[in-house]
C-alpha atoms as a PDB file:
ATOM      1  CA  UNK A   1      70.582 139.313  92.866  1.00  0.00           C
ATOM      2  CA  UNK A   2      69.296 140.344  96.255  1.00  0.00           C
ATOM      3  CA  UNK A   3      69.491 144.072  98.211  1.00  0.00           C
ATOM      4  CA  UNK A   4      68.936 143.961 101.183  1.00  0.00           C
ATOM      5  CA  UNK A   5      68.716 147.168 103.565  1.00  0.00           C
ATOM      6  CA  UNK A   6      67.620 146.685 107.334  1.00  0.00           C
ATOM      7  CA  UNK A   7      64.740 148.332 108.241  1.00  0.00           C
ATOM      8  CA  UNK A   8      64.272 150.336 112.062  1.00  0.00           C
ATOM      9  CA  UNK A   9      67.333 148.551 112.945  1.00  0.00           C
ATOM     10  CA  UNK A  10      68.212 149.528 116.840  1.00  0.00           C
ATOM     11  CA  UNK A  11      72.120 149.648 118.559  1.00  0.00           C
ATOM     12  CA  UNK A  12      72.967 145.905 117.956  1.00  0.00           C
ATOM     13  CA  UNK A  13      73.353 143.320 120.402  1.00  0.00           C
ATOM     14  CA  UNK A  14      75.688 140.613 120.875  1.00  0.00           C
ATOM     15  CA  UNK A  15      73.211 138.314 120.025  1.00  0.00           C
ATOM     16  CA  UNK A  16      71.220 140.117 117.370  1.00  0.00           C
ATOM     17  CA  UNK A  17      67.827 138.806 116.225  1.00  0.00           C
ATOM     18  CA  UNK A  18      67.414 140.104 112.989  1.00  0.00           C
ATOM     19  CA  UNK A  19      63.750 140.969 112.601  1.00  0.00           C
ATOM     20  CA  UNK A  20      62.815 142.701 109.587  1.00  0.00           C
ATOM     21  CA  UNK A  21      64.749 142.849 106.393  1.00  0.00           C
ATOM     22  CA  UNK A  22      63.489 144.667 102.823  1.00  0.00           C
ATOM     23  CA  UNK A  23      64.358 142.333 100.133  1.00  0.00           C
ATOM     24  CA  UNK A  24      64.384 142.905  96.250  1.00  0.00           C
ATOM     25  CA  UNK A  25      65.346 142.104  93.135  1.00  0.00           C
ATOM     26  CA  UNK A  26      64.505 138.424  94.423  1.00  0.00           C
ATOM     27  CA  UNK A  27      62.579 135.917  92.069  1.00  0.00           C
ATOM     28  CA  UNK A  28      61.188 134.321  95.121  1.00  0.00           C
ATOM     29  CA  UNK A  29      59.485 137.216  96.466  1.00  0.00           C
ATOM     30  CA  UNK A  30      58.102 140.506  95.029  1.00  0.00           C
ATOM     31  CA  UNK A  31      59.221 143.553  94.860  1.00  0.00           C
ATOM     32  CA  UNK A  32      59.062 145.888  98.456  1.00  0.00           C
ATOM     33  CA  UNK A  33      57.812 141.947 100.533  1.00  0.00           C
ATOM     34  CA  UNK A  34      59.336 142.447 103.898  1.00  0.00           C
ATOM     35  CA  UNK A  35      60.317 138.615 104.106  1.00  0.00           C
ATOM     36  CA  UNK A  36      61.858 136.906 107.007  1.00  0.00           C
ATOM     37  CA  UNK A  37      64.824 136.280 104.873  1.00  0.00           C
ATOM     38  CA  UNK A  38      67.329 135.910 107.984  1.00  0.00           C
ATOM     39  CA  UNK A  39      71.151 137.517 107.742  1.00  0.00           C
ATOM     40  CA  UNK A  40      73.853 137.126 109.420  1.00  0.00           C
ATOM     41  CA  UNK A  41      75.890 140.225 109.580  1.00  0.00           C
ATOM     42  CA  UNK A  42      79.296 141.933 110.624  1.00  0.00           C
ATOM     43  CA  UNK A  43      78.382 145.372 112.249  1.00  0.00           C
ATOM     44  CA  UNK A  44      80.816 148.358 112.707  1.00  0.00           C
ATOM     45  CA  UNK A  45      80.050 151.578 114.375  1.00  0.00           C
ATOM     46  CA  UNK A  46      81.016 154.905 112.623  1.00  0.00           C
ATOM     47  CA  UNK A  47      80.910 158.173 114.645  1.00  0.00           C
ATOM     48  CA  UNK A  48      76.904 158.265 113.873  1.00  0.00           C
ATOM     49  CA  UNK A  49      75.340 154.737 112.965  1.00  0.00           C
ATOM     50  CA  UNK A  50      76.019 151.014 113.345  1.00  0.00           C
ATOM     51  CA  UNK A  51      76.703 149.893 109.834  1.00  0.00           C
ATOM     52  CA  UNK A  52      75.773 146.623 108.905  1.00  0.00           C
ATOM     53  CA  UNK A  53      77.838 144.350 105.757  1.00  0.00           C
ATOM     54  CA  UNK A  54      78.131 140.769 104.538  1.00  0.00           C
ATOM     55  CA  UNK A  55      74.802 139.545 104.281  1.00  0.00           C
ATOM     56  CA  UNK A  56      73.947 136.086 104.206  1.00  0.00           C
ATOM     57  CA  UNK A  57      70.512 134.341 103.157  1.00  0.00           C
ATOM     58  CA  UNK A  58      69.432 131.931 105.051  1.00  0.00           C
ATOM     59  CA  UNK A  59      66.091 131.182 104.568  1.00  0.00           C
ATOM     60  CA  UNK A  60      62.552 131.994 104.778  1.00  0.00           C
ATOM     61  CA  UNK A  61      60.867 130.734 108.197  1.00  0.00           C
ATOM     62  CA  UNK A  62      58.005 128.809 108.878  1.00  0.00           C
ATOM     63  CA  UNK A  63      56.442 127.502 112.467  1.00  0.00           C
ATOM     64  CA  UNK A  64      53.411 124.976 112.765  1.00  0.00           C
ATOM     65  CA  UNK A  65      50.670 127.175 114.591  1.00  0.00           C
ATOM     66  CA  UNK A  66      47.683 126.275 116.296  1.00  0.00           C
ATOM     67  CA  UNK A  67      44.542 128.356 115.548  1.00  0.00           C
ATOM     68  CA  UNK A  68      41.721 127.849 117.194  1.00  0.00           C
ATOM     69  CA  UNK A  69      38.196 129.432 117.384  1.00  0.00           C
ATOM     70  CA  UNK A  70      38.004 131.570 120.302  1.00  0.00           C
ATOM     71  CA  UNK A  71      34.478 132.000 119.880  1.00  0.00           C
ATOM     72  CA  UNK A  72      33.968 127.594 120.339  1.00  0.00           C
ATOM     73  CA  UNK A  73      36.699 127.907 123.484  1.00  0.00           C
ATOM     74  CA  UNK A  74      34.073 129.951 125.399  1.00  0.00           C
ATOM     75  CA  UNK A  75      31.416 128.164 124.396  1.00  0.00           C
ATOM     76  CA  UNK A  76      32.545 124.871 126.082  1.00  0.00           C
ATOM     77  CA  UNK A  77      33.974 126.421 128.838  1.00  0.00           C
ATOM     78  CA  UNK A  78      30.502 127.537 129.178  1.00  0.00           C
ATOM     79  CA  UNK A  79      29.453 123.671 128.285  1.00  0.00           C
ATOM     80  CA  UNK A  80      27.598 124.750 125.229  1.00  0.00           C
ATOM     81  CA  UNK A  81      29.537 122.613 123.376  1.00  0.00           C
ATOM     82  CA  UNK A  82      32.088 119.821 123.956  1.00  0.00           C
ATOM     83  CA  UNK A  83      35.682 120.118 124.023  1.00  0.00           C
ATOM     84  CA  UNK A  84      35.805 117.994 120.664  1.00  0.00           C
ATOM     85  CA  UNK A  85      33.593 120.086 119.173  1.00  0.00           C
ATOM     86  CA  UNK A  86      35.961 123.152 119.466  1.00  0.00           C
ATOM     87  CA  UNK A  87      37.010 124.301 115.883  1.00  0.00           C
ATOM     88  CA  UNK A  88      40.974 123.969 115.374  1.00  0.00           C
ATOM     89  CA  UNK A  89      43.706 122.939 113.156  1.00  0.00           C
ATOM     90  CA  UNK A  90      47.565 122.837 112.453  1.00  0.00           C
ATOM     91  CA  UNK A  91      48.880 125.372 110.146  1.00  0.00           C
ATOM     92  CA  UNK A  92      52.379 125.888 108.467  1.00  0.00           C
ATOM     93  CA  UNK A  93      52.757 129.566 108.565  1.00  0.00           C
ATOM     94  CA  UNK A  94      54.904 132.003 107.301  1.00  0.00           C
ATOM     95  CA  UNK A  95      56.581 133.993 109.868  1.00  0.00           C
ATOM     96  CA  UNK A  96      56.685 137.678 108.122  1.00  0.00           C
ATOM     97  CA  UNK A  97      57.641 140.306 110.917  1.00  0.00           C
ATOM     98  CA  UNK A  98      56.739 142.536 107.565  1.00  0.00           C
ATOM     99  CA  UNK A  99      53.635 141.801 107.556  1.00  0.00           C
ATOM    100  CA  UNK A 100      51.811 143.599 111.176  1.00  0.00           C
ATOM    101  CA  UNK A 101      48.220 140.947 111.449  1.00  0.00           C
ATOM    102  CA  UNK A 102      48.135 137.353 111.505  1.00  0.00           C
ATOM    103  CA  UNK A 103      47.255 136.581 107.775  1.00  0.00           C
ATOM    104  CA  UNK A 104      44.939 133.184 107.028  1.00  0.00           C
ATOM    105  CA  UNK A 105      43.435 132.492 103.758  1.00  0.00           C
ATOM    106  CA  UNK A 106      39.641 131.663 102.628  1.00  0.00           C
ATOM    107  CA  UNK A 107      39.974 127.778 102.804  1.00  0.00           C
ATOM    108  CA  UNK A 108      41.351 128.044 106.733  1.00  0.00           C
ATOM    109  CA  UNK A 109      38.391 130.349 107.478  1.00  0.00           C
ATOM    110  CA  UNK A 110      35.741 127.472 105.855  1.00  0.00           C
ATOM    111  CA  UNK A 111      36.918 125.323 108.575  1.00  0.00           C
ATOM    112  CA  UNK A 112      37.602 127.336 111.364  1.00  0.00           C
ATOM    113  CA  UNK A 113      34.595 129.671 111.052  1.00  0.00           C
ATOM    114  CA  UNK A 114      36.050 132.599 112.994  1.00  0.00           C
ATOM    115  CA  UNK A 115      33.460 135.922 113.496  1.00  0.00           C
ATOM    116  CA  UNK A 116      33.929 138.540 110.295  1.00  0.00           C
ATOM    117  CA  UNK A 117      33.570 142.037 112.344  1.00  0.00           C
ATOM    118  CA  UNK A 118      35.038 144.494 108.940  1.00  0.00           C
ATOM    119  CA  UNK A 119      36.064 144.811 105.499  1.00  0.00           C
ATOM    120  CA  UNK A 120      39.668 146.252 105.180  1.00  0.00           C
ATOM    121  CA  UNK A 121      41.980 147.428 102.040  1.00  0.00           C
ATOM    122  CA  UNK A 122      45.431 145.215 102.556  1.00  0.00           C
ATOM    123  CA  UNK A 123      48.212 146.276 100.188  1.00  0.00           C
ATOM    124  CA  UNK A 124      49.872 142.575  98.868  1.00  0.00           C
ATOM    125  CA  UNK A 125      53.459 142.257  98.233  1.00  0.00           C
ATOM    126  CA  UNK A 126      53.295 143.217  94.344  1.00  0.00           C
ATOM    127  CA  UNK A 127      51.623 146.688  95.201  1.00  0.00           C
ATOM    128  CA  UNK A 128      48.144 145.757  94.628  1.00  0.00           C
ATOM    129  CA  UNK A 129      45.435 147.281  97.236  1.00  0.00           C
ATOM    130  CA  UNK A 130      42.589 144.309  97.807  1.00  0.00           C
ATOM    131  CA  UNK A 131      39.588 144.531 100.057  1.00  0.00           C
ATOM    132  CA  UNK A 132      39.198 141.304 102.374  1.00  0.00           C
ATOM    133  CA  UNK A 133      37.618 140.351 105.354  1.00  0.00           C
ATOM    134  CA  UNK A 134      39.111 140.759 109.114  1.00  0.00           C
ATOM    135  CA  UNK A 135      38.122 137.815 111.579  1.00  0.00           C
ATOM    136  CA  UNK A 136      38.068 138.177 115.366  1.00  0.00           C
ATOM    137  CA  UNK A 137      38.289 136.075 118.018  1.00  0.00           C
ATOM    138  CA  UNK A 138      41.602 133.867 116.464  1.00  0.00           C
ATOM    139  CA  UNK A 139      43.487 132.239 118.849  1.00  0.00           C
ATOM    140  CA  UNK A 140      46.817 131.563 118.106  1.00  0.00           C
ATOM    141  CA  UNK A 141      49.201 129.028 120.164  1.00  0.00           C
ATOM    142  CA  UNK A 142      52.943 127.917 119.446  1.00  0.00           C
ATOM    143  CA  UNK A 143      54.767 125.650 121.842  1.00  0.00           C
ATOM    144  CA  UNK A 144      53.670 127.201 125.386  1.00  0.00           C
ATOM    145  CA  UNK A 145      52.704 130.782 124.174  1.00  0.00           C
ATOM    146  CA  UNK A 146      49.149 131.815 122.926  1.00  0.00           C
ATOM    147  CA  UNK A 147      47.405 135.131 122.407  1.00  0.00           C
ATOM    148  CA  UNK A 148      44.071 135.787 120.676  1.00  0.00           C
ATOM    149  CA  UNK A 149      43.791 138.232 117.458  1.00  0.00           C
ATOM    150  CA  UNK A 150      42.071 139.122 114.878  1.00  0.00           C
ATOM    151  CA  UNK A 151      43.203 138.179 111.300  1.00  0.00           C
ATOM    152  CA  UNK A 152      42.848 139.397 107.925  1.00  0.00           C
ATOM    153  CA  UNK A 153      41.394 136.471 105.526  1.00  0.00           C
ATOM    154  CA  UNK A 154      43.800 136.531 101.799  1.00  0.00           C
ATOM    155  CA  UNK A 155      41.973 135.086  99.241  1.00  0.00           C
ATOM    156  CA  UNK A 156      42.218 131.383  97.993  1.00  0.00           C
ATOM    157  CA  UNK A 157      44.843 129.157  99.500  1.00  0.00           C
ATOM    158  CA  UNK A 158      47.306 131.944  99.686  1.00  0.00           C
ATOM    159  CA  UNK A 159      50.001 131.414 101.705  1.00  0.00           C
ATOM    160  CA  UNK A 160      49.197 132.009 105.762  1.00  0.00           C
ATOM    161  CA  UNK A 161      51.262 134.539 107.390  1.00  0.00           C
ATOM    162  CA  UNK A 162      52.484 134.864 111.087  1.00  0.00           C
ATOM    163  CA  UNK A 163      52.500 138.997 111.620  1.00  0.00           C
ATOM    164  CA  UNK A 164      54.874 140.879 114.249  1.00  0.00           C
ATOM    165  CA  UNK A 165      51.875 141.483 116.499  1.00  0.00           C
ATOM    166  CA  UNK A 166      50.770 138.226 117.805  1.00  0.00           C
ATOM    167  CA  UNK A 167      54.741 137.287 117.683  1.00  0.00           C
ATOM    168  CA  UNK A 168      55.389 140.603 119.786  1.00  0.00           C
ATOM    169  CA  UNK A 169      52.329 139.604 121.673  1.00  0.00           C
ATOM    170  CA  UNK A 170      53.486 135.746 122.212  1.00  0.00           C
ATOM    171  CA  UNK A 171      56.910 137.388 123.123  1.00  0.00           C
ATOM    172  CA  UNK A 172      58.754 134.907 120.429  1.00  0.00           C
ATOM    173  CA  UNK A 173      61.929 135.292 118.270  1.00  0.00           C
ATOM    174  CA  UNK A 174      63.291 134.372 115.127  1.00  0.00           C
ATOM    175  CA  UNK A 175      66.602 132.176 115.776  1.00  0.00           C
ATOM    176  CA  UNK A 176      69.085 133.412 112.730  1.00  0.00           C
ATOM    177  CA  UNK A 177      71.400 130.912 113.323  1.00  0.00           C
ATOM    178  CA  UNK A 178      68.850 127.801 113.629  1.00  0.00           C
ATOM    179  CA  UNK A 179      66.140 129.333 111.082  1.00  0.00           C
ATOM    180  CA  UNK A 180      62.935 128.586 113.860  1.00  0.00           C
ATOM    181  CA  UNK A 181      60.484 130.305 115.718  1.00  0.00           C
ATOM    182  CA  UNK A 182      61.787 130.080 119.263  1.00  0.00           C
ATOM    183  CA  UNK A 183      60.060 131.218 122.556  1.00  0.00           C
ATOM    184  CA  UNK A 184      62.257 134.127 124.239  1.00  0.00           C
ATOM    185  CA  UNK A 185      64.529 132.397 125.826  1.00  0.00           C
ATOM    186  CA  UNK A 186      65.431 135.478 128.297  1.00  0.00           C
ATOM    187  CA  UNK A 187      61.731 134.552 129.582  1.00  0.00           C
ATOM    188  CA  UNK A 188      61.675 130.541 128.275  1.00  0.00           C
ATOM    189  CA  UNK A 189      58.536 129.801 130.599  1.00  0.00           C
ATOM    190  CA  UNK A 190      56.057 132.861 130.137  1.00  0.00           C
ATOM    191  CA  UNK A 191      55.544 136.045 127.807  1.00  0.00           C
ATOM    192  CA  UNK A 192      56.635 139.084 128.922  1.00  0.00           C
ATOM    193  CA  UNK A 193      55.525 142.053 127.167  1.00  0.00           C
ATOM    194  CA  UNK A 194      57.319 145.868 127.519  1.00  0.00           C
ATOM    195  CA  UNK A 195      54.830 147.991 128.707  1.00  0.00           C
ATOM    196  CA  UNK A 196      56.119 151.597 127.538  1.00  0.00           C
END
């Protein structure tokens, strides 16, 4: 059985992107994992609130990602290195707008490398507190947006995640009816950031 409530849920839109959801109750996910299980909803306004009913899963959503070593770009653009030399690679990610960092695991930072600069307690979906590493210096490109963040490093092969700040940062949006990743299409050819 799922139970859903929205979470921070602003006056909607006619074309409502539904960006954060609390799921439970759901064998697929633990207990309290803000998931990117997309809904499609009815809303009605009461004297107070917009009120939102039906819910529909769709789906979790993923998006290939480029990460690349920011650390390697400037070093060939400094020709320190070659541009075949710069350390990158195509990941499958979990887009989580729960989750607020980009999230890669210990067998993508074995390849890629990226600069540790701290140790910081993460709280995982199931409640537990761990320690891990944060990286610096990630680049992060989808389709023609990029930004460059830092990450924290899960342990294992655990599953990547896509956070809501490099999406906020790469100004991209979850399509609810389509289940994708999708540059903004009210700014389809550059990232446009709100500045207060």
């Amino acid at each position: 059985m799922f139970v859903f409530a929205i979470v921070g849920m602003a006056k909607p839109t006619n074309n409502i992107l539904i960006k954060s959801m609390l799921v439970k109750n759901t064998p697929l996910l633990a207990k309290n994992t803000t998931a990117v299980a997309i809904a499609t909803a009815l809303w009605f306004k009461t004297e107070t609130n917009y009120i939102c009913t039906n819910f529909e899963i769709m789906g979790l959503v993923y998006a290939d990602i480029i990460l690349i070593n920011g650390e390697d770009l400037i070093l060939a653009k400094r020709h320190y290195i070659g541009q075949e030399e710069i350390k990158q690679m195509h990941v499958n990610m979990l887009v989580d707008t729960g989750s607020y960092n980009l999230c890669i695991n210990e067998e993508i930072q074995a390849q890629l490398q990226f600069p540790v600069v701290e140790r910081r307690n993460g709280e995982t979906a199931d409640g537990r507190v761990i320690e891990c590493d944060v990286v610096d210096n990630v680049q992060v490109r989808f389709k023609n947006r990029a930004t460059t963040c830092r990450a924290m490093v899960l342990p294992g092969n655990c599953e990547p995640l896509l956070g809501a700040i490099p999406l906020e940062d790469m100004d991209v949006l979850i399509h609810p009816q389509s289940q994708q990743l999708i540059v903004n299409p009210d700014h389809p050819f550059y990232a446009q950031m709100k500045l207060k």
